[in-house]
N, C-alpha and C. Protein backbone atom coordinates (compact mmCIF):
# COMPACT_ATOMS: atom_id res chain seq x y z
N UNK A 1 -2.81 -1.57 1.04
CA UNK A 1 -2.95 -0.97 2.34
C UNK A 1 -4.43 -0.66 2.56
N UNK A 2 -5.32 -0.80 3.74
CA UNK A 2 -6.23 -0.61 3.99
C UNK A 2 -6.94 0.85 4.38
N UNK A 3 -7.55 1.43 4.16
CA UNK A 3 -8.11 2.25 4.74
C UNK A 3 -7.50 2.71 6.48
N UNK A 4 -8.05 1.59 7.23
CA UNK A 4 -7.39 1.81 8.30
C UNK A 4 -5.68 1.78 8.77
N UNK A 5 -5.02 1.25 8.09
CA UNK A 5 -3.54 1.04 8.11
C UNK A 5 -2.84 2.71 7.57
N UNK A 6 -3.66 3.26 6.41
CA UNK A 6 -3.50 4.11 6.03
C UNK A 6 -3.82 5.46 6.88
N UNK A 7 -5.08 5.19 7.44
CA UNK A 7 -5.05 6.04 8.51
C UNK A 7 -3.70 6.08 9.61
N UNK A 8 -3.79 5.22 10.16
CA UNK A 8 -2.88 5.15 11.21
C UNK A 8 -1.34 5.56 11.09
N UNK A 9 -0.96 5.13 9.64
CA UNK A 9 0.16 5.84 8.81
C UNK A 9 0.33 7.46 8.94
N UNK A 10 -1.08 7.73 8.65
CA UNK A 10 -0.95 9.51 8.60
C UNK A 10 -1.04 9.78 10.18
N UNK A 11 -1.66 9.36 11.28
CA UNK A 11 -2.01 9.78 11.94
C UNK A 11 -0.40 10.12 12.68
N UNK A 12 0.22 8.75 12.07
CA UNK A 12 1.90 8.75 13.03
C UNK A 12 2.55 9.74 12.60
N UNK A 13 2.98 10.17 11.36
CA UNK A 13 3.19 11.17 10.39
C UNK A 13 3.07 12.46 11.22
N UNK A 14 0.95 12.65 11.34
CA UNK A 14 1.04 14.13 11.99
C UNK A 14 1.50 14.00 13.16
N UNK A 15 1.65 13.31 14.18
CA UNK A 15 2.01 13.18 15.37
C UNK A 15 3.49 13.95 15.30
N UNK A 16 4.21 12.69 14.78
CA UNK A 16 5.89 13.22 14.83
C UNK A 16 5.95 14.12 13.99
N UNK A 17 5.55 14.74 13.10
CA UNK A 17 5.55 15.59 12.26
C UNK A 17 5.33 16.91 13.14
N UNK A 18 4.00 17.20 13.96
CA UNK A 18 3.98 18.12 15.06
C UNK A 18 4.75 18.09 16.08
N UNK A 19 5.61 17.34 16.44
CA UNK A 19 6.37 17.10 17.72
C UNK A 19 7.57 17.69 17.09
N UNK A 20 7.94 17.45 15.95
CA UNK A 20 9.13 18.29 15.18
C UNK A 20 9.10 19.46 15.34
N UNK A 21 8.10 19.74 14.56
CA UNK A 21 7.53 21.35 14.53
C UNK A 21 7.90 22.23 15.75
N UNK A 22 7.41 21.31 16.67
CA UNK A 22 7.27 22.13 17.82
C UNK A 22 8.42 22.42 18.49
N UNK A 23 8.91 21.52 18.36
CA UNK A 23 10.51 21.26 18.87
C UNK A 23 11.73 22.11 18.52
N UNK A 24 11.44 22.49 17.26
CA UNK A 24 12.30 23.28 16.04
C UNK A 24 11.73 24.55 16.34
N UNK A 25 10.41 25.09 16.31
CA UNK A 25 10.07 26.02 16.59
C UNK A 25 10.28 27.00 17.82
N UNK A 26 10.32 25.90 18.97
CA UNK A 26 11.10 26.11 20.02
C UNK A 26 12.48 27.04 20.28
N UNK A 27 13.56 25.76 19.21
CA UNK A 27 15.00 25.71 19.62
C UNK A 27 15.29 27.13 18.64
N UNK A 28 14.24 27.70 17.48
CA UNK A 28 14.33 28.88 16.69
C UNK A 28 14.21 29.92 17.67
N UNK A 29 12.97 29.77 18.30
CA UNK A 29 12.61 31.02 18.97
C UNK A 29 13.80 31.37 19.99
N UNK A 30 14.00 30.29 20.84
CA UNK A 30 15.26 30.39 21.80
C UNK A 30 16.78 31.23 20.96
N UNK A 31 16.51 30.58 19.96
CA UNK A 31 17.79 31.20 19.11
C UNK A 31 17.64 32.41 19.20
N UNK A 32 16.69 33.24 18.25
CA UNK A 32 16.29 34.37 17.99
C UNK A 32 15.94 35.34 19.19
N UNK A 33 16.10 34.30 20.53
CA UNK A 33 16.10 35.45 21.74
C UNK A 33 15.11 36.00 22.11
N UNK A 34 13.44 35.33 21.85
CA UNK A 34 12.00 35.61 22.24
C UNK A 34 12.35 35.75 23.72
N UNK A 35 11.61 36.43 24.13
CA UNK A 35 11.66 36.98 26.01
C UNK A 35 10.82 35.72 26.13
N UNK A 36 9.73 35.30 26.09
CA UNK A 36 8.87 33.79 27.13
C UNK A 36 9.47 32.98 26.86
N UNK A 37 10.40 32.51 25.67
CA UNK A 37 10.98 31.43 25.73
C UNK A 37 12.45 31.47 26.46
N UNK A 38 13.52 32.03 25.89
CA UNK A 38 14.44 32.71 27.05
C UNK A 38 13.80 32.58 28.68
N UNK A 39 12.89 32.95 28.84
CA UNK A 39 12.44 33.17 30.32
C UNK A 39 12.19 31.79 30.86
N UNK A 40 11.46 30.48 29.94
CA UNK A 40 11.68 29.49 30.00
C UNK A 40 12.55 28.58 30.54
N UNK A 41 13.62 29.05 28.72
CA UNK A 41 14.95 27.81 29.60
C UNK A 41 15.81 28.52 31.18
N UNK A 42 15.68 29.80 31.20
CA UNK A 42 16.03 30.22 32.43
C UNK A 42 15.51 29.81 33.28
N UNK A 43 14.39 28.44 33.93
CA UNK A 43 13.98 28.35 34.36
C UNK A 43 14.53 26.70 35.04
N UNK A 44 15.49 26.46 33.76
CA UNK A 44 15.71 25.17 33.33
C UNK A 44 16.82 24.99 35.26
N UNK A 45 16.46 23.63 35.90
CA UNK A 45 17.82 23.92 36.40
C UNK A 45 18.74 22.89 36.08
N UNK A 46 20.12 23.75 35.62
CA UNK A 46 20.84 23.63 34.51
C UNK A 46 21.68 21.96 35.11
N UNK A 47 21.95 22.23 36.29
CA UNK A 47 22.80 21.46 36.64
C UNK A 47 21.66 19.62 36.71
N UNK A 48 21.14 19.94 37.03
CA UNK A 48 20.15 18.80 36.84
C UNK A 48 19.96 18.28 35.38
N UNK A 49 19.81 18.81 34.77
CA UNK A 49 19.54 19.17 33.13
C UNK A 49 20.63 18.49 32.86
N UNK A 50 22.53 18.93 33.01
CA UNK A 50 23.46 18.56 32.60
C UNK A 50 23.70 17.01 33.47
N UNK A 51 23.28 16.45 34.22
CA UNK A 51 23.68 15.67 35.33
C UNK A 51 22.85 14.11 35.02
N UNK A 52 21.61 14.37 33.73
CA UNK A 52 21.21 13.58 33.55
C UNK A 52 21.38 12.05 32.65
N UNK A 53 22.33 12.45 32.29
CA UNK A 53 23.55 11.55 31.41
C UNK A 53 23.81 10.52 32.60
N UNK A 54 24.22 11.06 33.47
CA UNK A 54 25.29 10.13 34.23
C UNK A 54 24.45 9.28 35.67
N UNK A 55 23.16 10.08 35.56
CA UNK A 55 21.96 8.82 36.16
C UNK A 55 22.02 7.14 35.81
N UNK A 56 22.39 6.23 36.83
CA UNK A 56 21.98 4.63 36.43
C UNK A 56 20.65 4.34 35.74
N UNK A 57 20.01 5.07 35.81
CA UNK A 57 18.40 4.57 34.99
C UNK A 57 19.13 4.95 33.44
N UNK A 58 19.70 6.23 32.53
CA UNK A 58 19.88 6.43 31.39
C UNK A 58 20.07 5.70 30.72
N UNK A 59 21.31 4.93 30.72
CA UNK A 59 21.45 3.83 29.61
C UNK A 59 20.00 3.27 29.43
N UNK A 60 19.46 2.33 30.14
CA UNK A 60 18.19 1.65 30.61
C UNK A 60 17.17 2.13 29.31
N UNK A 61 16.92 3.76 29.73
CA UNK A 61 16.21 4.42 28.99
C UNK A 61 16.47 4.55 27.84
N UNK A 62 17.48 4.72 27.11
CA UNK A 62 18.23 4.93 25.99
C UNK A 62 17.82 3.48 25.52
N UNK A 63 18.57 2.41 26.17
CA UNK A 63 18.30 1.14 25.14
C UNK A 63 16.81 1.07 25.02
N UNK A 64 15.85 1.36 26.39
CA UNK A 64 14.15 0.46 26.16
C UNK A 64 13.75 1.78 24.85
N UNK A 65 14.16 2.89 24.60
CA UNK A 65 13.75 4.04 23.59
C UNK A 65 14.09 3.50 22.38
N UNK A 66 14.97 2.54 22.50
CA UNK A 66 15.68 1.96 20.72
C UNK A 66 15.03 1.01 20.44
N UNK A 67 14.81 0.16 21.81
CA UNK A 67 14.24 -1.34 21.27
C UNK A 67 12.43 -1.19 21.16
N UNK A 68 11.97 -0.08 22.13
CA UNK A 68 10.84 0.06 21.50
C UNK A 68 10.58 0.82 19.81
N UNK A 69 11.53 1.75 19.54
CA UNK A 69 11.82 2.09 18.73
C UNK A 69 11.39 1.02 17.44
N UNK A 70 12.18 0.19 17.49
CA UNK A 70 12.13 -0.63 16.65
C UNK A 70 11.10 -1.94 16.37
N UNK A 71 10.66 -1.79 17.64
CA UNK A 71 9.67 -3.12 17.69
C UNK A 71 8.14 -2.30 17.04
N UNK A 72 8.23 -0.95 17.31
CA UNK A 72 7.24 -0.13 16.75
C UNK A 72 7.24 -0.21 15.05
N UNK A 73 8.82 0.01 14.94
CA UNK A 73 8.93 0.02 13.35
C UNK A 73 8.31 -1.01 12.74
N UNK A 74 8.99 -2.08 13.34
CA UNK A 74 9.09 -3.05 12.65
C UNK A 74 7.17 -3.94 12.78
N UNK A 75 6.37 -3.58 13.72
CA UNK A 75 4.86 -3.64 13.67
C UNK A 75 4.17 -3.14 12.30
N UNK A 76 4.93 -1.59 12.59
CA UNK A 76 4.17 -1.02 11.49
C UNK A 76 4.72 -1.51 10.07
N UNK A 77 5.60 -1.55 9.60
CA UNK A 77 6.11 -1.89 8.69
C UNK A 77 5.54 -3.47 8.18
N UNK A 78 5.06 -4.31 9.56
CA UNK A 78 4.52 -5.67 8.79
C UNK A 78 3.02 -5.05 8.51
N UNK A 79 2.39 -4.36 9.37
CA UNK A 79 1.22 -4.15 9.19
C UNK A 79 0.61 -3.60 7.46
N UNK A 80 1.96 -2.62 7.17
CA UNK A 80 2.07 -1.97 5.76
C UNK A 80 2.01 -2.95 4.87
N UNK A 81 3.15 -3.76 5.35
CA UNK A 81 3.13 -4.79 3.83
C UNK A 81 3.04 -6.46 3.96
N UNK A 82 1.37 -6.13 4.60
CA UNK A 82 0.78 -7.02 5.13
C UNK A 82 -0.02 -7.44 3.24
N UNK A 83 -0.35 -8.75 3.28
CA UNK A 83 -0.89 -9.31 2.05
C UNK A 83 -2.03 -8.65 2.17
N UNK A 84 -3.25 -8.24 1.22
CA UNK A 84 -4.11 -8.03 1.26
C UNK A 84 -4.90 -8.82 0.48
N UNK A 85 -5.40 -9.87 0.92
CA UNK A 85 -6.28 -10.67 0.67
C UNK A 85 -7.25 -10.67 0.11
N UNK A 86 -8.20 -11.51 -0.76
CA UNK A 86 -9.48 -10.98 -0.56
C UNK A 86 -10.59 -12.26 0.04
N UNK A 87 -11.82 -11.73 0.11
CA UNK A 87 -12.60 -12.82 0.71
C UNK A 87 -13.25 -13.22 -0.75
N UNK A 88 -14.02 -14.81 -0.65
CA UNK A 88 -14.66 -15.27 -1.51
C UNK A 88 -16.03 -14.21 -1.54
N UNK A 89 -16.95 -14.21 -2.57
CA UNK A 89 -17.78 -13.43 -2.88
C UNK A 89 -19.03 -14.43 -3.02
N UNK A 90 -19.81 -14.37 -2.36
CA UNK A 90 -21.17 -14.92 -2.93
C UNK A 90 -21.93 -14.37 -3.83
N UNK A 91 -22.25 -15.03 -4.79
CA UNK A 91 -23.12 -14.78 -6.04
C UNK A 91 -24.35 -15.65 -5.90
N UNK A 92 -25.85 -14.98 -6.42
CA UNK A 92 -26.85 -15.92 -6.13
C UNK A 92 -26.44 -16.73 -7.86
N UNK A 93 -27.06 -17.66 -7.47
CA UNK A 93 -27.31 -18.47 -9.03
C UNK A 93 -29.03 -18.14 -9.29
N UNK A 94 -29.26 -17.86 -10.60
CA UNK A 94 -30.33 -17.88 -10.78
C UNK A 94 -31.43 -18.50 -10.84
N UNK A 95 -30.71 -19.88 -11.46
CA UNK A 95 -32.18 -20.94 -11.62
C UNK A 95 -31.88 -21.34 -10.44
N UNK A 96 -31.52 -21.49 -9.30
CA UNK A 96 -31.84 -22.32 -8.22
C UNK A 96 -32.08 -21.75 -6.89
N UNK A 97 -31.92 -20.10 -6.83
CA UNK A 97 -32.32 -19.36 -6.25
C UNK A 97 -30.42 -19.51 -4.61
N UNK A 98 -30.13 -20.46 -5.18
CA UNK A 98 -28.91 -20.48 -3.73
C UNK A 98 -27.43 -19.80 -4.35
N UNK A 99 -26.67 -19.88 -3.64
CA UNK A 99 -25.48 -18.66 -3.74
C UNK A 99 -24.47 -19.55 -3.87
N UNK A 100 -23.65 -19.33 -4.39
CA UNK A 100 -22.56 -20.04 -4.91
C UNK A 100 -21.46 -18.83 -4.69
N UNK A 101 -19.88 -19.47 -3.67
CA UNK A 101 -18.79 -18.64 -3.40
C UNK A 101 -17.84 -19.09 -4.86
N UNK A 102 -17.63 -17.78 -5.17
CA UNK A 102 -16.77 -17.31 -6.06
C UNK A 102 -15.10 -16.84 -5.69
N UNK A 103 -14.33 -17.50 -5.68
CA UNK A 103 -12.81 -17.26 -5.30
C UNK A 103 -12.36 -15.84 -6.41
N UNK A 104 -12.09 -14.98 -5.69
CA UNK A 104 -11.63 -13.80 -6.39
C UNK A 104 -9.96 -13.89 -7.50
N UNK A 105 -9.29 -14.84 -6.44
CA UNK A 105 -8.03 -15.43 -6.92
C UNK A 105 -8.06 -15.98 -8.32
N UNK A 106 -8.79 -17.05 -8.12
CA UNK A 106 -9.18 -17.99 -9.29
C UNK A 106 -10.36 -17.57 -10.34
N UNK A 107 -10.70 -16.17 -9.93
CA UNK A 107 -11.35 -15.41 -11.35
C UNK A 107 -10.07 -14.57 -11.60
N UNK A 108 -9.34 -13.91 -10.75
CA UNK A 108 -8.19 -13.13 -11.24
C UNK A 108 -7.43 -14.23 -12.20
N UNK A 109 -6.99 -15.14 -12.09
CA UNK A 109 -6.70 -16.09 -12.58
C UNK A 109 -6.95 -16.27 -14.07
N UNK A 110 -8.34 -16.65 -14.09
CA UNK A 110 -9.09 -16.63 -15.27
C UNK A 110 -8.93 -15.32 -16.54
N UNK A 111 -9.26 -14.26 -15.35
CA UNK A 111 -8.89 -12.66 -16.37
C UNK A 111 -7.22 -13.17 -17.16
N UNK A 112 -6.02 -13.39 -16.62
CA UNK A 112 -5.04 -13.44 -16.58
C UNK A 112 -4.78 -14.35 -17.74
N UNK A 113 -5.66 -15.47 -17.94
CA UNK A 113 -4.98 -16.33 -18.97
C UNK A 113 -5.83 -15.98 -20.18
N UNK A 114 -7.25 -15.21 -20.08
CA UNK A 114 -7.93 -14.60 -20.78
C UNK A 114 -7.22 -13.82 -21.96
N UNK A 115 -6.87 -12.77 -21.08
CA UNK A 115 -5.56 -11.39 -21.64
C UNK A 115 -4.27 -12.37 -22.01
N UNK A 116 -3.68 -13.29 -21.88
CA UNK A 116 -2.19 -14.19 -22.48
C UNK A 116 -2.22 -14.54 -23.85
N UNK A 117 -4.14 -14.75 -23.71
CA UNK A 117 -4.17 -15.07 -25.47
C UNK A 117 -4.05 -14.01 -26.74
N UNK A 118 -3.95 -12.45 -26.06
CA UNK A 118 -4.03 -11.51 -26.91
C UNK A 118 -2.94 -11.62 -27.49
N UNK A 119 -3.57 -11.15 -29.23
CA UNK A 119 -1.55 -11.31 -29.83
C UNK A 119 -0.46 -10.21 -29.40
N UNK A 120 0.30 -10.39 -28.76
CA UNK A 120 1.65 -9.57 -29.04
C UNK A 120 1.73 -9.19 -27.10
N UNK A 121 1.10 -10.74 -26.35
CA UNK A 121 0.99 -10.21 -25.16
C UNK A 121 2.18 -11.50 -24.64
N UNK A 122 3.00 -10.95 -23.99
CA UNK A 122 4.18 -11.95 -23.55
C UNK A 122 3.88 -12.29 -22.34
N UNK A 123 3.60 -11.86 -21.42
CA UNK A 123 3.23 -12.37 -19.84
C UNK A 123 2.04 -11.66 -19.29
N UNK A 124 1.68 -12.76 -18.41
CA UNK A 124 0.76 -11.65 -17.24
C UNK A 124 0.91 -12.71 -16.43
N UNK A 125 0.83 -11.35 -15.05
CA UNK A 125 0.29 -12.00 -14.11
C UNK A 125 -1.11 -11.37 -13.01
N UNK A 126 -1.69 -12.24 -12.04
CA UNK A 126 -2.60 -11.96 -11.42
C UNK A 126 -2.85 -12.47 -10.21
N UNK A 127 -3.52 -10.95 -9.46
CA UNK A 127 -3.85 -11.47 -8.06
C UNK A 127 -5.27 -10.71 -7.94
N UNK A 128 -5.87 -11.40 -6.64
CA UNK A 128 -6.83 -10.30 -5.92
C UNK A 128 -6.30 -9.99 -4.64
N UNK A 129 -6.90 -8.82 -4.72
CA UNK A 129 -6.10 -8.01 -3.40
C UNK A 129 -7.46 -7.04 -3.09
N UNK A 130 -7.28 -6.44 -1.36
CA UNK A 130 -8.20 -5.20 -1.09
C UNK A 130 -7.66 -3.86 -1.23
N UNK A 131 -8.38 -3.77 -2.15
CA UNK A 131 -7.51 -2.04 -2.81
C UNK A 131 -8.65 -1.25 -2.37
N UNK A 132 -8.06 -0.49 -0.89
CA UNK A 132 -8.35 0.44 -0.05
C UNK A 132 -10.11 -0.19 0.08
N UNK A 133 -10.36 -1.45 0.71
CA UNK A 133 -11.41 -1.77 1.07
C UNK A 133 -12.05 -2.45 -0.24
N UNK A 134 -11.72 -2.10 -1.89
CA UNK A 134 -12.30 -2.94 -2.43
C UNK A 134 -11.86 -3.74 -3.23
N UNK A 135 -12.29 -5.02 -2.96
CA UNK A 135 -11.71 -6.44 -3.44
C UNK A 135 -11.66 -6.27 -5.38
N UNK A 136 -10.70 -6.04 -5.67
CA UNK A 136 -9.80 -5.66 -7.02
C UNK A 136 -9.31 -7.06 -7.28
N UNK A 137 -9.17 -7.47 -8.79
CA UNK A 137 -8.75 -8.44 -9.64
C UNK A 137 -7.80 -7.37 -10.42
N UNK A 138 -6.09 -7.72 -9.90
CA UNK A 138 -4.93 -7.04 -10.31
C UNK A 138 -4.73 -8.00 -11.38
N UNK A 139 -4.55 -6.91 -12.75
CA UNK A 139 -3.71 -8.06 -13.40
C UNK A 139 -2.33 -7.65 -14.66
N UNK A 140 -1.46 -7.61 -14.40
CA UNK A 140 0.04 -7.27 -14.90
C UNK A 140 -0.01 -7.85 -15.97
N UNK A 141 -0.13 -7.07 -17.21
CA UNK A 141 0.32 -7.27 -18.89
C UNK A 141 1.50 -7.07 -19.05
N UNK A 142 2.52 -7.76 -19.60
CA UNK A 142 3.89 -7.33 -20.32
C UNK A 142 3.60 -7.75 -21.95
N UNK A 143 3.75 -7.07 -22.49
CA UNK A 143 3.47 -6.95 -24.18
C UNK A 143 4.62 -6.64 -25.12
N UNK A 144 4.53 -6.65 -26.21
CA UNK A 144 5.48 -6.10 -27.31
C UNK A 144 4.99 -4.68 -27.54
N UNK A 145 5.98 -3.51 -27.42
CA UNK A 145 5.44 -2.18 -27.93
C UNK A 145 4.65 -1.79 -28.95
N UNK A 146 4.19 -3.09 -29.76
CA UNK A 146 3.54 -2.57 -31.38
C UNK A 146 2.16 -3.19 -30.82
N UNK A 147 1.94 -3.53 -29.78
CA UNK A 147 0.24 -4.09 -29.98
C UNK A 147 -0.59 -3.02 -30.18
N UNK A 148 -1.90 -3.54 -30.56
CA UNK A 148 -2.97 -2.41 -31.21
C UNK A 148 -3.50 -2.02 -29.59
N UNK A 149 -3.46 -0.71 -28.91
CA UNK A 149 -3.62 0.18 -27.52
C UNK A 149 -5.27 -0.14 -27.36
N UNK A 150 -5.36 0.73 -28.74
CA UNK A 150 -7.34 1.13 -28.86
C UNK A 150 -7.89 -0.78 -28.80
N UNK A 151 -7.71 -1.68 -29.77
CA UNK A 151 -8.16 -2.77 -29.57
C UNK A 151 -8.24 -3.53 -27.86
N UNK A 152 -6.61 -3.54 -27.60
CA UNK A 152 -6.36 -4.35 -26.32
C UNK A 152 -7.19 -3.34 -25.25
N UNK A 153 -7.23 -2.41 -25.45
CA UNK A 153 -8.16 -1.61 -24.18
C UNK A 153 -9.74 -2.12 -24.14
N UNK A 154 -10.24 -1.91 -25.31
CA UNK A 154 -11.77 -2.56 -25.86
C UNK A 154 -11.40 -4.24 -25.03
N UNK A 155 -10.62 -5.69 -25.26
CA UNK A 155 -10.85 -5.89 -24.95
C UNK A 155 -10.73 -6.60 -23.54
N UNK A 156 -9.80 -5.85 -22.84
CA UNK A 156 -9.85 -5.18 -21.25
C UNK A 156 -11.36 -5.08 -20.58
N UNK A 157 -11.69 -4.15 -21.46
CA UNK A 157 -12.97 -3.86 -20.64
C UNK A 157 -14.22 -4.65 -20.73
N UNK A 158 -13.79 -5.26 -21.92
CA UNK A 158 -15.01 -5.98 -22.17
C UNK A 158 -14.97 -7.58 -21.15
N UNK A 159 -13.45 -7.43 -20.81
CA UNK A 159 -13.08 -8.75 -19.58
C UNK A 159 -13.86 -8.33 -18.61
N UNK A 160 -13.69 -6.62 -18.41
CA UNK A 160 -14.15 -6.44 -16.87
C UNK A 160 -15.37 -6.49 -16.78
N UNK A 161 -15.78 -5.81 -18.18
CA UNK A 161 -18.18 -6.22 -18.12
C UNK A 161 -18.47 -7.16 -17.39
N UNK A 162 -17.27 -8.79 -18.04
CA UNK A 162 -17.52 -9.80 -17.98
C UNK A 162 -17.74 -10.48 -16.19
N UNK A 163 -16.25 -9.78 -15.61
CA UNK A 163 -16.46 -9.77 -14.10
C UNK A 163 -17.17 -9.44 -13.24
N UNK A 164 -17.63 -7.77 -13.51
CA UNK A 164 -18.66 -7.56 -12.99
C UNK A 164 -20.53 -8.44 -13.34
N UNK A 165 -20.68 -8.91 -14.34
CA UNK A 165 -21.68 -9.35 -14.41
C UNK A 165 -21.64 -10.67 -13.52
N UNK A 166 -20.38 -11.21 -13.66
CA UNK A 166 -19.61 -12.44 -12.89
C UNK A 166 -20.21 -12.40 -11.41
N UNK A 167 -19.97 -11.19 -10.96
CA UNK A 167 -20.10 -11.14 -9.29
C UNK A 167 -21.58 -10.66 -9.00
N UNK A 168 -22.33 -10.22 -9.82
CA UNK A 168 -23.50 -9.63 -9.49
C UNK A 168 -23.65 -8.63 -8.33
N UNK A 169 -23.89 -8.67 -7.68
CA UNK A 169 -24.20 -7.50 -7.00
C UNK A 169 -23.19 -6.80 -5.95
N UNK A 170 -21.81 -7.90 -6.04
CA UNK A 170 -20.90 -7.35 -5.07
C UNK A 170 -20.11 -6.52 -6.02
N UNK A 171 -19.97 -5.45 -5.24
CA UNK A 171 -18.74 -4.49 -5.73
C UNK A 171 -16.94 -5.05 -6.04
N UNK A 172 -16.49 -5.33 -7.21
CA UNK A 172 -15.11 -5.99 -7.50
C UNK A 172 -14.82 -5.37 -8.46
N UNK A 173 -13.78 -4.44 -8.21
CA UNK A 173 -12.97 -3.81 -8.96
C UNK A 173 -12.01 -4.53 -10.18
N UNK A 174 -11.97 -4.45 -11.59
CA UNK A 174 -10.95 -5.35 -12.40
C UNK A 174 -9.56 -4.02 -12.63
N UNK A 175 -8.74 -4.54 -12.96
CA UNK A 175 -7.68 -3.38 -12.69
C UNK A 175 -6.41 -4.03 -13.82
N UNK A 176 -6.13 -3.54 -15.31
CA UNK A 176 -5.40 -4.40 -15.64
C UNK A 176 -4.12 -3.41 -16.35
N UNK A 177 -2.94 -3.78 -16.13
CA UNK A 177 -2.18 -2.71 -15.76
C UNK A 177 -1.20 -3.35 -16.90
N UNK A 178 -0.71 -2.13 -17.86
CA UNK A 178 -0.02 -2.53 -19.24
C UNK A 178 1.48 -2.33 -19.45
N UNK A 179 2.02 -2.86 -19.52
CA UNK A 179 3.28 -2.51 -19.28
C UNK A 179 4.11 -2.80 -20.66
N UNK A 180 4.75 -2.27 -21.01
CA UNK A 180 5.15 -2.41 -22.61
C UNK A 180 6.73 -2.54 -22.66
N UNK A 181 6.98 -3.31 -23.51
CA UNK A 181 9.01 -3.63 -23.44
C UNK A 181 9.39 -2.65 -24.40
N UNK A 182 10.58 -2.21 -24.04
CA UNK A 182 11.42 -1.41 -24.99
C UNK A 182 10.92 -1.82 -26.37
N UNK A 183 10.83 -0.86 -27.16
CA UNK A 183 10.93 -0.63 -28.28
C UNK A 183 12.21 -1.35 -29.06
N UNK A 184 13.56 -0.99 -28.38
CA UNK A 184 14.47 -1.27 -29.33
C UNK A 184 15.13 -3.74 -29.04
N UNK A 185 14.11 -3.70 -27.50
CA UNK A 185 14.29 -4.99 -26.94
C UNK A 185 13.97 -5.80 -28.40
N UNK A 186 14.88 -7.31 -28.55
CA UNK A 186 14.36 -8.43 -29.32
C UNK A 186 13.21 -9.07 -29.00
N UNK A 187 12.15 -9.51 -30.03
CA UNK A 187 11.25 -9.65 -29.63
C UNK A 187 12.03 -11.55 -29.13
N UNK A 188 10.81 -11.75 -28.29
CA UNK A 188 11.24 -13.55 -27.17
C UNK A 188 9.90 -14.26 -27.36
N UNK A 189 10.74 -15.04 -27.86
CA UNK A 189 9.38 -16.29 -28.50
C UNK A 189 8.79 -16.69 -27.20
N UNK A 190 7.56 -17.11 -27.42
CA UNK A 190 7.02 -18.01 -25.93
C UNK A 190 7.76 -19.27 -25.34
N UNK A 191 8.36 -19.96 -26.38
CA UNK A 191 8.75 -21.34 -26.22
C UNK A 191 10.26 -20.70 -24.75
N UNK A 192 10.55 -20.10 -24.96
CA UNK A 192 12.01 -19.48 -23.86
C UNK A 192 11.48 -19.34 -22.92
């Protein structure tokens, strides 16, 4: 999710979140018999109030309130779990002074089969994605519970030195996420 998606998330949140509030706070006070609010719905006229059900526009309103309803949802909801991509990265090359695009995918990639060769590592997988604006190399370890933690972390990081020196001056997050099988699971040969 982006920065901005995330905004807009909260912003809907406080919106209906205050419109609740207010609403509830309302229908309390009315309960509890406050004189300005009392003085309020006394103000209401009732028969109009009750009469509005049976207006030809209601239905109308009722359905365009559902179907916008939903066409809202369903915006936001693609917008949420919208792919997050990343862009290629230019790197200068040194001896030739010109820039060469670097696919974030296909270094995530690289990290990914990097980490497969560790012993006692059963899968990975990998993507790049924009994690909250910065272009991150995700990459999913599934392992056997007995691998050495302190080693495979050392050399994790020493992948990510490797990336960042990779990209030079652009900011790319490496991100490699460990996930360990039951203890009491059979261990599963590669060949399966």
């Amino acid at each position: 999710m982006t920065h901005r998606t995330a905004a807009v998330n909260r912003l809907i949140v406080l919106v209906v979140g205050l419109l609740l509030f207010g609403v509830g706070a309302y229908a309390v006070a009315w309960d509890l018999g406050v004189p300005i609010v009392r003085e309020w719905v006394s103000h209401y006229d009732r028969t109009r109030v009750t009469s509005l059900p049976e207006e030809n526009w209601w239905g109308w309103a009722l359905a365009a309130t559902v179907v916008g309803g939903v066409l809202f949802g369903t915006v936001l909801l693609a917008l949420d779990l919208t792919r997050r991509r990343t862009a290629p990265v230019a790197v200068p090359d040194r001896d030739s002074g010109t820039f060469v695009t670097v696919d974030l995918g296909s270094l995530a990639n690289g990290v990914s089969s990097e980490l497969e060769r560790y012993p006692g590592v059963r899968q990975t997988r990998a993507r790049a994605v924009n994690e909250r604006g910065l272009p991150t190399l995700s990459v999913v370890v599934t392992a056997d519970p007995t691998i050495d933690l302190a080693d495979f972390t050392r050399t994790s990081e020493r992948i990510a030195a490797w990336v960042a020196a990779t990209v030079g001056d652009n900011e790319v997050a490496t991100q490699v996420l460990l996930h360990l099988d039951r203890a009491d699971q059979p261990a599963q040969s590669s060949e399966s």
